[in-house]
Every structure is written in structure tokens, then in C-alpha cells.
Protein backbone atom coordinates (compact mmCIF):
# COMPACT_ATOMS: atom_id res chain seq x y z
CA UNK A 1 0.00 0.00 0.00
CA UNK A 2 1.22 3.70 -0.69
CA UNK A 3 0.67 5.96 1.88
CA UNK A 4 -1.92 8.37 1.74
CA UNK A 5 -0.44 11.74 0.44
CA UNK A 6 -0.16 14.63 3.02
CA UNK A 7 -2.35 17.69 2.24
CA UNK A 8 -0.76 21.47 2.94
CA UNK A 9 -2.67 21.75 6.12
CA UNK A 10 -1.49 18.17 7.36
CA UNK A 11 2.14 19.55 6.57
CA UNK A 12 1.25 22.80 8.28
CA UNK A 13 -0.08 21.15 11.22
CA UNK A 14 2.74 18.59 12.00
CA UNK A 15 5.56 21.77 11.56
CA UNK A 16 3.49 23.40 14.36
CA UNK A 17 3.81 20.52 16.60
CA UNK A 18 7.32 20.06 15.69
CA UNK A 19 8.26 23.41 16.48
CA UNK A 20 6.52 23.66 19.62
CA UNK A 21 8.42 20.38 20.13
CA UNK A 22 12.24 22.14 19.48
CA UNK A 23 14.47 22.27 22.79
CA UNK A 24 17.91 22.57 20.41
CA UNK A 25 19.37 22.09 17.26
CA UNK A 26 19.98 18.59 18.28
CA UNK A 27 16.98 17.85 18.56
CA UNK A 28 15.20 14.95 17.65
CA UNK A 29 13.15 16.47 15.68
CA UNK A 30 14.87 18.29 13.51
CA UNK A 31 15.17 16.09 10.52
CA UNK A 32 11.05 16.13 10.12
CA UNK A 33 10.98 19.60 10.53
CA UNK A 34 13.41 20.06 7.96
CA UNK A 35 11.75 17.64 5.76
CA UNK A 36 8.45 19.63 6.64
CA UNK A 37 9.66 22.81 5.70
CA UNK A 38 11.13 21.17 2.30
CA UNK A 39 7.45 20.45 1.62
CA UNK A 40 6.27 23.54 2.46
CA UNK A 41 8.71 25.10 -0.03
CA UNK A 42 7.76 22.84 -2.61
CA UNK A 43 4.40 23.55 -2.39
CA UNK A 44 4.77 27.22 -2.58
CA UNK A 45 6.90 27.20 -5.22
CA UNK A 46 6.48 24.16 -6.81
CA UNK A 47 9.86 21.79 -8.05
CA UNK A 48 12.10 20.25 -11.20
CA UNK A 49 8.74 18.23 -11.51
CA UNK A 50 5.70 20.29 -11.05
CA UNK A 51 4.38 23.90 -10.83
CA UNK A 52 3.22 25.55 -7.95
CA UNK A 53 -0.77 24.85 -7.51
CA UNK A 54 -3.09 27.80 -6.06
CA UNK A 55 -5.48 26.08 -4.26
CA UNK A 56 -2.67 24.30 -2.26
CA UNK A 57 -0.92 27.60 -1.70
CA UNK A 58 -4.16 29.18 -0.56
CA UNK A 59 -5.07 26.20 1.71
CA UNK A 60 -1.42 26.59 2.73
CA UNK A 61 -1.72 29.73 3.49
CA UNK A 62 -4.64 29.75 5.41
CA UNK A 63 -3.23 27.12 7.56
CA UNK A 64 0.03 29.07 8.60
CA UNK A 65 -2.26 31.89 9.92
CA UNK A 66 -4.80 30.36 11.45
CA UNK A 67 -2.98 28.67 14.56
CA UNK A 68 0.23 31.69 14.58
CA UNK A 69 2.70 29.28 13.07
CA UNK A 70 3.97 31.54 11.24
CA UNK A 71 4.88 33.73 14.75
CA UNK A 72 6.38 30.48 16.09
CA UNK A 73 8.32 29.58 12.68
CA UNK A 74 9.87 33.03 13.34
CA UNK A 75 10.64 32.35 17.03
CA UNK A 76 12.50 29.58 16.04
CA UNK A 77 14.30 31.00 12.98
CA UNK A 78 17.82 30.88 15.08
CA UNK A 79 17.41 26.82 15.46
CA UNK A 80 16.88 25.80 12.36
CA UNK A 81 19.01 24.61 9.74
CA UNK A 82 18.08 26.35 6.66
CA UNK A 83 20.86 25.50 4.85
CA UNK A 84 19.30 21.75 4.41
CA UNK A 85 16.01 22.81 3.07
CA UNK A 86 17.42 23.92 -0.62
């Protein structure tokens, strides 16, 4: 069986746990948050593959601002490695 494909606000949701999850840059986590974010950047704007699609972006969108993640991804701006989500 394939797994079932993650929607933008599953994504969304899991980075908000995730982050409130981070204690360090060791952390555990780390390597699905970065994978998270990779996803949300894909999304947005799309890949070698695929374009971008609106109605993802929108739901996307949506989702980031309805809880504060975006506030929280900011917060935690100095933890992450953003060099691995290219």
C-alpha cells in the first residue's frame, strides 16, 4: 500500500507541533521539521517536476495563519538549519 499523500494543512499542522516540540538544534526532531519545511517550499513554489498549484498555496496559506505558526516559525528561525532545506 502507498501511503496516503499529506495535504498542505497536514504539513502545516505537523511543523506546528514540531516546532513547539524544538528544545535545540539537536533535537530529535529536527530532521522532520526540515523535511516539513522542504514540503512547504515545494508547495509554494512548486519543483524540477511540477508547478506551484493555487489552491494548495491558498489552503497553505490559510493554515500558517490560522494557529500563529507563522509567529512560532519566526521564534525559532535561530534553530533551524536552513541551509538543508534547498
Amino acid at each position: 500500500f502507498k501511503p496516503k499523500p499529506r495535504t498542505p494543512s497536514d504539513i502545516v499542522k505537523q511543523t506546528r507541533d514540531l516546532l513547539l516540540r524544538l528544545t535545540s538544534r539537536d533535537d530529535d526532531n529536527m530532521p522532520d521539521l526540515t523535511k516539513n519545511l522542504r514540503d512547504l517550499k515545494s508547495i509554494l513554489y512548486g519543483n524540477s517536476e511540477s508547478e506551484p498549484v493555487p489552491e494548495a498555496c491558498a489552503q497553505l496559506t490559510q493554515e500558517f495563519f490560522a494557529d500563529n505558526t507563522l509567529r512560532l516559525l519566526i521564534q525559532y528561525l535561530p534553530k533551524l538549519n536552513l541551509e538543508a532545506i534547498h
